[in-house]
Protein backbone atom coordinates (compact mmCIF):
# COMPACT_ATOMS: atom_id res chain seq x y z
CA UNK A 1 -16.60 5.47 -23.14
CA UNK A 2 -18.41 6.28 -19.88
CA UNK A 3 -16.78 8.06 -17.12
CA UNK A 4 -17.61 4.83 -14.81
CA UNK A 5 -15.99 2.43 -17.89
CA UNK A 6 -13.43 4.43 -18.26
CA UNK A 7 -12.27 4.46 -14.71
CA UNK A 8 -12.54 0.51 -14.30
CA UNK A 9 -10.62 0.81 -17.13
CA UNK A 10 -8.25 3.27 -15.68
CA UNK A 11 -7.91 1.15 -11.96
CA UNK A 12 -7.63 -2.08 -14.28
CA UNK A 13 -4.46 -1.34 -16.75
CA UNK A 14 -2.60 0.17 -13.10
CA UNK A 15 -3.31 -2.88 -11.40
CA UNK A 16 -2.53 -5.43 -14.39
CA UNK A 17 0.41 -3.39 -15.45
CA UNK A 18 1.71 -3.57 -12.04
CA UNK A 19 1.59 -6.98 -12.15
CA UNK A 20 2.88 -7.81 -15.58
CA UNK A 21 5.99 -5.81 -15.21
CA UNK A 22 6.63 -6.72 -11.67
CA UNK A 23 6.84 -10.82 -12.41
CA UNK A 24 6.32 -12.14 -16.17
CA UNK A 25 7.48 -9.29 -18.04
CA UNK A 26 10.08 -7.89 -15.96
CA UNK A 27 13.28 -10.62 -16.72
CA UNK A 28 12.97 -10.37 -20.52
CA UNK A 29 12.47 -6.97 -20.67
CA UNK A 30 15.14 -6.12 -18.39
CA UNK A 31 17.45 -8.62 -20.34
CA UNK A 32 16.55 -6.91 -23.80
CA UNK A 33 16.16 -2.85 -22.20
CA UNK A 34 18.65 -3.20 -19.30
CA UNK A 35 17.60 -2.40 -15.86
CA UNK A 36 17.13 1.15 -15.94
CA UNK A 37 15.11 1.90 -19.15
CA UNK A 38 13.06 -0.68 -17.53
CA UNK A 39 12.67 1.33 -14.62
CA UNK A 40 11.46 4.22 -16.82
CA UNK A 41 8.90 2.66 -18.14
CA UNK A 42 7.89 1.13 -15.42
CA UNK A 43 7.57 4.00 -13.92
CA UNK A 44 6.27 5.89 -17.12
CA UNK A 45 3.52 3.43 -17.00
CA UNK A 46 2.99 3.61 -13.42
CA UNK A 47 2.12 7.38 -13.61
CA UNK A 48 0.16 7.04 -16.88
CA UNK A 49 -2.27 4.83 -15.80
CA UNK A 50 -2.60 6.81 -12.21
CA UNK A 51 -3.19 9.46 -13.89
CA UNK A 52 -5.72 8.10 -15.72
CA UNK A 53 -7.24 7.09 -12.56
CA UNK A 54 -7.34 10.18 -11.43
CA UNK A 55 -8.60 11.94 -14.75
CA UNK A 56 -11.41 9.25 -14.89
CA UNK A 57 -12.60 9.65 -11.13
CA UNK A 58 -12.97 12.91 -11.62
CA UNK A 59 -14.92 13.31 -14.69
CA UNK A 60 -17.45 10.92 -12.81
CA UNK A 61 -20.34 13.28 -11.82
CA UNK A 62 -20.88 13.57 -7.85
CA UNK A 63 -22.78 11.04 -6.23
CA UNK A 64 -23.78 10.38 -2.59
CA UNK A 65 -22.36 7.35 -1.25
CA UNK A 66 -24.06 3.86 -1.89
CA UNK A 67 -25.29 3.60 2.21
CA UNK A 68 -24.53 5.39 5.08
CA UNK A 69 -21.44 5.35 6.83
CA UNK A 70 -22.27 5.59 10.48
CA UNK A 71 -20.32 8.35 13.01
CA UNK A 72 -18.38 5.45 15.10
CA UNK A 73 -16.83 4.92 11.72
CA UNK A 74 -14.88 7.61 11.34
CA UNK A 75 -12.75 7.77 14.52
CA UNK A 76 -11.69 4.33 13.68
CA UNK A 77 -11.40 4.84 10.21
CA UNK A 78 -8.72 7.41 11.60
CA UNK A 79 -7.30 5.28 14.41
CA UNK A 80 -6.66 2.27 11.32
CA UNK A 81 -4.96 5.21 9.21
CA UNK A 82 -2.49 6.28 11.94
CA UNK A 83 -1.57 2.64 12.16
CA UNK A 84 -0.88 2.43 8.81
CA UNK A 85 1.00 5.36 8.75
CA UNK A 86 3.20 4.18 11.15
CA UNK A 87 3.54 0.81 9.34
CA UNK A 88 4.37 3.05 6.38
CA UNK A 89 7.22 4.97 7.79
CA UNK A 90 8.90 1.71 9.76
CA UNK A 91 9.31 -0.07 5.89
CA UNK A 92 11.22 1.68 4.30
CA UNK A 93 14.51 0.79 6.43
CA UNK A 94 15.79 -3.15 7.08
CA UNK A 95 12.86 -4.20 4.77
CA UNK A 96 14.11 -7.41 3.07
CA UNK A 97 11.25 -7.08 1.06
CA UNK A 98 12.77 -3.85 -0.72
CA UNK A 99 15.51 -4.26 -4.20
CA UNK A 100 18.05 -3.13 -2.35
CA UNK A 101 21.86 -4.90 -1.30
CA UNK A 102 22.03 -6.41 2.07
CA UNK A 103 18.25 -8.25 1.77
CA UNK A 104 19.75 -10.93 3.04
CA UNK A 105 21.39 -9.83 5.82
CA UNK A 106 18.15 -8.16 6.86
CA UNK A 107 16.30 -11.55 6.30
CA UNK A 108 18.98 -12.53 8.17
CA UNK A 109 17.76 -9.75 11.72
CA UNK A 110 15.22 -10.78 14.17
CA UNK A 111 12.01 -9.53 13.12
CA UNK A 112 11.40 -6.25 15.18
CA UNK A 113 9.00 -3.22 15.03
CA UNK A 114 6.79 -2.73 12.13
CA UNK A 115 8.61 -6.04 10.69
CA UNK A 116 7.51 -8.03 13.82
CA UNK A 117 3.86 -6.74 13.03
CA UNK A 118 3.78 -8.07 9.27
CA UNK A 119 6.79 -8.62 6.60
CA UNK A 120 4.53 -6.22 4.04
CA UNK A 121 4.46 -3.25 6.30
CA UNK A 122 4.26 -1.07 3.34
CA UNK A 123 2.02 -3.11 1.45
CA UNK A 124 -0.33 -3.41 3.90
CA UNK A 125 -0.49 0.36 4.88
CA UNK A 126 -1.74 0.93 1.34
CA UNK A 127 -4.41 -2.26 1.72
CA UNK A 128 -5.10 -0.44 4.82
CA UNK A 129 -5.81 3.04 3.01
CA UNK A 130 -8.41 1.47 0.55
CA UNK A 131 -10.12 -0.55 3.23
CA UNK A 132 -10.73 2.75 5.22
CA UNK A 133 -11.74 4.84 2.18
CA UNK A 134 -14.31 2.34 1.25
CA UNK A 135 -15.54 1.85 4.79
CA UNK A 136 -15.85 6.11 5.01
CA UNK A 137 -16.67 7.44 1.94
CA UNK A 138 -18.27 4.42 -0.37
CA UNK A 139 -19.26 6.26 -3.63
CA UNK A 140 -18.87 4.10 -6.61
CA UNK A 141 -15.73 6.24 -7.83
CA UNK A 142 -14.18 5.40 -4.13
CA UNK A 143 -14.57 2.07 -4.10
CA UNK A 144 -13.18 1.24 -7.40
CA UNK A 145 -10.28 3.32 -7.08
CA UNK A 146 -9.55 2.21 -3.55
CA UNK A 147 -10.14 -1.76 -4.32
CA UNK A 148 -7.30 -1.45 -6.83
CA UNK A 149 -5.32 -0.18 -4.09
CA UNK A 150 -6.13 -3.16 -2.07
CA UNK A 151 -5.77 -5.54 -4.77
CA UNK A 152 -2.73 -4.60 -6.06
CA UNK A 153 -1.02 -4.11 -2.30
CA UNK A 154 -1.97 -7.71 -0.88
CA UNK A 155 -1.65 -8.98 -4.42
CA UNK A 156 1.77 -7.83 -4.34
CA UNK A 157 2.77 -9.05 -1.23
CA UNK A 158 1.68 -12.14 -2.08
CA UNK A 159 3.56 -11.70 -5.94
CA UNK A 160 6.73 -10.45 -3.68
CA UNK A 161 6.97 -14.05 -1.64
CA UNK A 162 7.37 -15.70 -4.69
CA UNK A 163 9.85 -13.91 -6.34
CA UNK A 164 11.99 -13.20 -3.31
CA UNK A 165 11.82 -17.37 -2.31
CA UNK A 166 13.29 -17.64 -6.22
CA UNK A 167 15.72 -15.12 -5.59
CA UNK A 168 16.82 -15.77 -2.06
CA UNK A 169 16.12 -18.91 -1.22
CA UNK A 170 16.39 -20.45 2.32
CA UNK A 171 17.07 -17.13 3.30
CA UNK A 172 13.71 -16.02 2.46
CA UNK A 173 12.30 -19.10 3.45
CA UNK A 174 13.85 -18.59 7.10
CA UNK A 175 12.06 -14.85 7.28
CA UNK A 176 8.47 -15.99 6.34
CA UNK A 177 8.87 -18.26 9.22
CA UNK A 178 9.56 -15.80 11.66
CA UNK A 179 7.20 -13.30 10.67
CA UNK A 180 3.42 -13.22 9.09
CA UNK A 181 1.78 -12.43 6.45
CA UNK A 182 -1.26 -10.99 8.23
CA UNK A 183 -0.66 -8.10 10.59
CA UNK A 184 -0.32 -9.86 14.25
CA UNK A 185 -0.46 -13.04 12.99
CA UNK A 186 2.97 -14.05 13.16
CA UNK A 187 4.70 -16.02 15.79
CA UNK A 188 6.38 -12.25 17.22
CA UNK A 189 6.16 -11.28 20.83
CA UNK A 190 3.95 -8.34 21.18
CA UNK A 191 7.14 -7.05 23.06
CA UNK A 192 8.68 -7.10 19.59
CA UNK A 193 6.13 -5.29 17.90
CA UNK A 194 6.82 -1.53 19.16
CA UNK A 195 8.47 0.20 16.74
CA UNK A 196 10.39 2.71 18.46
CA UNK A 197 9.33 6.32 19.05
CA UNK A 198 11.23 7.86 16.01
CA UNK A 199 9.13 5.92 13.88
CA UNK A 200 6.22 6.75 15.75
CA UNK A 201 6.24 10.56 15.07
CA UNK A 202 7.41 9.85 11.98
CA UNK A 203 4.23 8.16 11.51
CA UNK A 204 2.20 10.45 13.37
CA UNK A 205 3.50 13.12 11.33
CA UNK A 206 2.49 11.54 8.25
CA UNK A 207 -0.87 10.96 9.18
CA UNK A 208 -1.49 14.58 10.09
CA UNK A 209 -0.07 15.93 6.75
CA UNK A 210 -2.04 13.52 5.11
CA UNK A 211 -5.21 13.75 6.49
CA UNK A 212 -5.07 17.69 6.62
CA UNK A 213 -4.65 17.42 2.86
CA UNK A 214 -7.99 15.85 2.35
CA UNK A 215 -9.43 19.55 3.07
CA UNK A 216 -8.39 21.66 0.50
CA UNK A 217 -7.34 18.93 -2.15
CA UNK A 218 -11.29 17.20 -1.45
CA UNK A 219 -13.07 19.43 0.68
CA UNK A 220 -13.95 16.83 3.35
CA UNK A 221 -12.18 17.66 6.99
CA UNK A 222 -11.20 13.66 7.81
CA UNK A 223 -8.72 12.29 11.30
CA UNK A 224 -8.61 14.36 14.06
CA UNK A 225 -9.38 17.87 12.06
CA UNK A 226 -12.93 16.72 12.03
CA UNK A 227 -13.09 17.50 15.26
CA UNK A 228 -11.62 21.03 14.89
């Protein structure tokens, strides 16, 4: 198998697996594992298949990227991460989106910061990630990798509506009202939509740790130490 087959490949079994185990798989096996084995091999598939991802993009040989990216593309490629970021660190608390107790008291909330924004915060941060890497750095290896990312993020979301409406009902029903699929499409006041400063630096902070990263673990300077 070709490097390039063997990364579609690769970004193929991590999305469908993703999928499978997430919605048509998930009750039977958890009914015949229990819920934790399940979560071991979800998660044992999970990192197998990333990791063949990442095996398979790297065996590719270097390439330049299919057309040229140009300069105003990479400050906003960096102003879109930082957003994400802070989309990214605002999800993980409140989030009736997450399998944890109290979802539907959360439903229950007005929708407020990151929530008020979109009801996938975290989903979309990663959609966000792949639709930035494409847009900066479109080698062939890039864009498949990053496309999965996209894929299986708004894919999700979308997978996520269903299940939670079959799981919680007119509670569920009530949140996609109030909120929106689509960042700042939903019927939110902008007012609503600021997220507080603690999850701004948190946000902030995980854009700079990220984006240094890209230096020694890539060799590309990317955010605001290109400008350095």
């Amino acid at each position: 198998m070709s490097p390039l087959a063997s990364l579609i490949a690769a970004s193929t079994a991590f999305v469908g697996s993703h999928f499978l185990l997430s919605h048509p798989l998930r009750a039977p096996l958890v009914a015949r594992m229990g819920e934790r084995p399940f979560q071991g091999l979800y998660s044992a598939i999970a990192l197998a298949s990333f990791a063949w991802i990442v095996v398979a993009a790297r065996a590719l040989p270097a390439e330049a990227p299919l057309w040229v990216t140009p300069d105003w593309v990479w400050p906003a490629g960096a102003v879109v991460m930082l957003f994400a970021s802070v989309l990214l660190a605002g999800s993980f608390a409140g989030n009736p989106a997450l399998p944890a107790p109290g979802a539907a008291a959360a439903a229950a909330q007005p929708p407020r910061g990151v929530f008020a924004i979109t009801r996938h915060p975290m989903m979309w941060s990663f959609a966000l990630w792949g639709l930035v890497h494409i847009a900066v750095w479109p080698t062939r290896a890039v864009i498949m990798v990053a496309a999965a990312i996209v894929v299986l993020a708004l894919g999700g979301a979308a997978g996520q509506d269903a299940k939670k409406a079959r799981l919680m009902g007119a509670d569920w029903q009530s949140w996609i009202r109030r909120t929106g699929f689509v960042p700042f499409a939903g019927p939110s006041p902008a007012a609503a939509m600021w997220p507080g400063w603690r999850i701004v630096a948190i946000g902030v902070a995980i854009w700079l740790a990220a984006t240094w990263a890209h230096l020694p673990l890539g060799g590309m300077a990317v955010g605001v130490w290109r400008s350095l």
